[in-house]
N, C-alpha and C. Protein backbone atom coordinates (compact mmCIF):
# COMPACT_ATOMS: atom_id res chain seq x y z
N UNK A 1 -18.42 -9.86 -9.60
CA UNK A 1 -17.31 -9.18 -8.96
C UNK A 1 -17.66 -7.69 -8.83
N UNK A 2 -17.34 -7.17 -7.47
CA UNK A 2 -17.50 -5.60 -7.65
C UNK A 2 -16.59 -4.91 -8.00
N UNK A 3 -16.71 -4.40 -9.39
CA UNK A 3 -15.33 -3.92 -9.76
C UNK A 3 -15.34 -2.31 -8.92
N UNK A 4 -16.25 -1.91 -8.80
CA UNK A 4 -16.28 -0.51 -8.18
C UNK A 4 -14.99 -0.57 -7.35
N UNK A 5 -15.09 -1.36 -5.71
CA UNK A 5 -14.53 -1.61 -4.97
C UNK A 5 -13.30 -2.18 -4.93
N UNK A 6 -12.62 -2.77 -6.03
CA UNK A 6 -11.64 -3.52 -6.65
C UNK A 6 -11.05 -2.40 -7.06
N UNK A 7 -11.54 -1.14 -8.08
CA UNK A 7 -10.99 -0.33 -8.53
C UNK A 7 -10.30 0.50 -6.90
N UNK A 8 -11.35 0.78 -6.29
CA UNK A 8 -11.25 1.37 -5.11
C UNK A 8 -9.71 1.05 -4.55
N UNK A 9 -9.74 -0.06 -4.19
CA UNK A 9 -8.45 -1.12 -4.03
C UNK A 9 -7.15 -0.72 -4.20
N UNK A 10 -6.88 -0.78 -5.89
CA UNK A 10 -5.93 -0.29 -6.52
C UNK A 10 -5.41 1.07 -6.21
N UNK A 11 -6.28 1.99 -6.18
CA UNK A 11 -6.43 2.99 -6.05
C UNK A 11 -5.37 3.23 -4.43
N UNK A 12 -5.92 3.25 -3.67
CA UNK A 12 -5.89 3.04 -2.31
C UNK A 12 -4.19 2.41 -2.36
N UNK A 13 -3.95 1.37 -2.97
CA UNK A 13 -2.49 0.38 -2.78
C UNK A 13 -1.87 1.65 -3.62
N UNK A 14 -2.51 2.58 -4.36
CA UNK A 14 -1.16 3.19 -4.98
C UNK A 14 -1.11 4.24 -4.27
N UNK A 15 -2.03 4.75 -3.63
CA UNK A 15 -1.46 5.77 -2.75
C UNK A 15 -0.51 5.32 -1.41
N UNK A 16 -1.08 4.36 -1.11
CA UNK A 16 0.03 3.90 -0.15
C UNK A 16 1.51 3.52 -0.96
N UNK A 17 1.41 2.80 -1.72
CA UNK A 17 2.93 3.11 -2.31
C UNK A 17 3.18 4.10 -3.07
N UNK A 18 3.15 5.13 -3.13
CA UNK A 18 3.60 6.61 -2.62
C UNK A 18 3.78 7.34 -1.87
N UNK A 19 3.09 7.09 -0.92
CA UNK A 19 3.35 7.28 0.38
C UNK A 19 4.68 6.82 1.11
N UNK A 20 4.80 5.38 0.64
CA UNK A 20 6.07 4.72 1.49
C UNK A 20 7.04 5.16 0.43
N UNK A 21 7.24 5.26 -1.25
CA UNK A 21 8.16 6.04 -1.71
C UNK A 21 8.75 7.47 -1.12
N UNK A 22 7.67 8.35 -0.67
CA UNK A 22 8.14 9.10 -0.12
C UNK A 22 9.29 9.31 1.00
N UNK A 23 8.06 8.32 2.05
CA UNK A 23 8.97 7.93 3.57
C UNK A 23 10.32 7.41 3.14
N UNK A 24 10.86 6.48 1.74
CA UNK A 24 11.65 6.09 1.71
C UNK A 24 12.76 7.10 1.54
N UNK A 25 12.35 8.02 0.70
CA UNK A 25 13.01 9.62 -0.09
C UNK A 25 13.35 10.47 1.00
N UNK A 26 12.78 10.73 2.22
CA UNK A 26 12.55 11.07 3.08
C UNK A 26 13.86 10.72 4.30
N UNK A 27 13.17 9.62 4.13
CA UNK A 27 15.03 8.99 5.38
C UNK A 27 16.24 8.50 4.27
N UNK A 28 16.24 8.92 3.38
CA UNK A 28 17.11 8.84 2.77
C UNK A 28 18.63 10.30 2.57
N UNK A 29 17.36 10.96 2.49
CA UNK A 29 17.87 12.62 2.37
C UNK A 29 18.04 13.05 3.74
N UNK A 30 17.70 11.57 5.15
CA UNK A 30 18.43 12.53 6.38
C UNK A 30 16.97 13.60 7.19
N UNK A 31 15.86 13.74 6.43
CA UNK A 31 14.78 14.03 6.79
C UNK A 31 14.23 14.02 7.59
N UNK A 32 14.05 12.44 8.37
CA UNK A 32 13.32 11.76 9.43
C UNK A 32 14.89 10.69 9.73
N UNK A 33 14.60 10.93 11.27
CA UNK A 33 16.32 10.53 11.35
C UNK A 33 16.00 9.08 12.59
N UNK A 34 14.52 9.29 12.91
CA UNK A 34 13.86 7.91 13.90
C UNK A 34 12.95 7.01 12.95
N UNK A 35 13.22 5.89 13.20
CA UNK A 35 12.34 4.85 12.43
C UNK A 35 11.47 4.72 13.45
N UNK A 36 10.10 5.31 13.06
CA UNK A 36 8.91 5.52 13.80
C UNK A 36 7.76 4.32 13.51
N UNK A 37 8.38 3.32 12.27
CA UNK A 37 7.81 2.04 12.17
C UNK A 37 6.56 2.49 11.44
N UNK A 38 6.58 3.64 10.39
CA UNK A 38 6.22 4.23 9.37
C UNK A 38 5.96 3.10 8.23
N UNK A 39 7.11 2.95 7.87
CA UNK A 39 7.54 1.64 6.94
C UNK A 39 6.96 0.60 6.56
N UNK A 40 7.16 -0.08 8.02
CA UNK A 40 6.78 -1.27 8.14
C UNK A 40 4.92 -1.79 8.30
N UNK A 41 4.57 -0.26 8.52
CA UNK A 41 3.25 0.33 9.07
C UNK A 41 2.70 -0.02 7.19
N UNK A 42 3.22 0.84 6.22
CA UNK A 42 3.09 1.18 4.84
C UNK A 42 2.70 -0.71 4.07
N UNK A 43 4.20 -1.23 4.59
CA UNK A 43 4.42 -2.20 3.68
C UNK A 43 3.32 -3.53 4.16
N UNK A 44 3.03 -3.64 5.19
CA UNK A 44 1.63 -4.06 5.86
C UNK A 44 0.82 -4.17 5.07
N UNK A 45 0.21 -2.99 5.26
CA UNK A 45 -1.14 -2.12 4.71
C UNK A 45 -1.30 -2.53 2.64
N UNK A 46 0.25 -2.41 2.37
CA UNK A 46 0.06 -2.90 0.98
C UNK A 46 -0.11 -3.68 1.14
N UNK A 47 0.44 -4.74 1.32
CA UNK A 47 0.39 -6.77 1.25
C UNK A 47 -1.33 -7.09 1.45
N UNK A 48 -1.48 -6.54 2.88
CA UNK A 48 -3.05 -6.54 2.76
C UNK A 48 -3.94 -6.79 2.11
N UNK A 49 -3.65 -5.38 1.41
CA UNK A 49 -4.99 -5.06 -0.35
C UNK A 49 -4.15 -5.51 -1.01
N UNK A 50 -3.21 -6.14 -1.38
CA UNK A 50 -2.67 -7.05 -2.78
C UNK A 50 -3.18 -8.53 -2.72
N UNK A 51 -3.08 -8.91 -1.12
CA UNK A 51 -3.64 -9.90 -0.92
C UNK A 51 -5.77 -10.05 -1.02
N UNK A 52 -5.94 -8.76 -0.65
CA UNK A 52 -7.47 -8.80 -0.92
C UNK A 52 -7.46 -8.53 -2.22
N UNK A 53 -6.84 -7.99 -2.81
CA UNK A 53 -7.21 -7.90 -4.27
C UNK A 53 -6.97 -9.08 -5.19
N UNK A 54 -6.10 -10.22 -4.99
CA UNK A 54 -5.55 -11.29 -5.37
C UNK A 54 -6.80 -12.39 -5.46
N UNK A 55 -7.28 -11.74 -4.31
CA UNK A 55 -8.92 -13.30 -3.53
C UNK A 55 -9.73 -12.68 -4.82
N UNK A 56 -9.91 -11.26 -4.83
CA UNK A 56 -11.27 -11.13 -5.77
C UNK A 56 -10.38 -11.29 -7.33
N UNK A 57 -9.41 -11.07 -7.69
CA UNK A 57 -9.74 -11.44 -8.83
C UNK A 57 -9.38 -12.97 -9.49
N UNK A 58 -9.32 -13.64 -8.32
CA UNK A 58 -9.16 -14.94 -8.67
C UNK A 58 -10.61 -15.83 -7.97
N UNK A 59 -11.56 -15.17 -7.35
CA UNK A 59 -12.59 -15.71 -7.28
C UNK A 59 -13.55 -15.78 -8.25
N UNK A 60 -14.65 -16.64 -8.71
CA UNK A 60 -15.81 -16.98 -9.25
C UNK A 60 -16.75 -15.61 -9.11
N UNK A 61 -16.70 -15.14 -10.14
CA UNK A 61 -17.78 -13.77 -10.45
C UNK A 61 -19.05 -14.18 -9.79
C-alpha cells in the first residue's frame, strides 16, 4: 500500500472539509447570498477520496 499517497488523501479530504465548513459559515451569516453550487462542488470532491481511500485501505497490500 502507498501510504505516502493515502496520507496525501486524508490530508486533501480535510482540507476540503474545511473548506465546505467554511462555505457553510459563510451562507449562513448571509455572506454569499447565490448558491453558486460551491457545496455540492465540495461534497462531491469529498465522497470521491473517501471512496478512493475506502478501495486502498481495504485492498490486499
Amino acid at each position: 500500500m502507498n501510504y505516502t499517497y493515502l496520507r496525501r488523501l486524508y490530508v486533501k479530504r480535510a482540507e476540503l472539509e474545511a473548506k465546505l465548513e467554511l462555505h457553510d459559515a459563510r451562507y449562513c451569516f448571509g455572506e454569499e447570498e447565490v448558491d453558486d453550487g460551491t457545496e455540492n462542488d465540495l461534497k462531491q470532491r469529498i465522497e470521491e477520496i473517501s471512496k478512493e481511500i475506502a478501495a486502498m485501505e481495504h485492498s490486499p497490500s
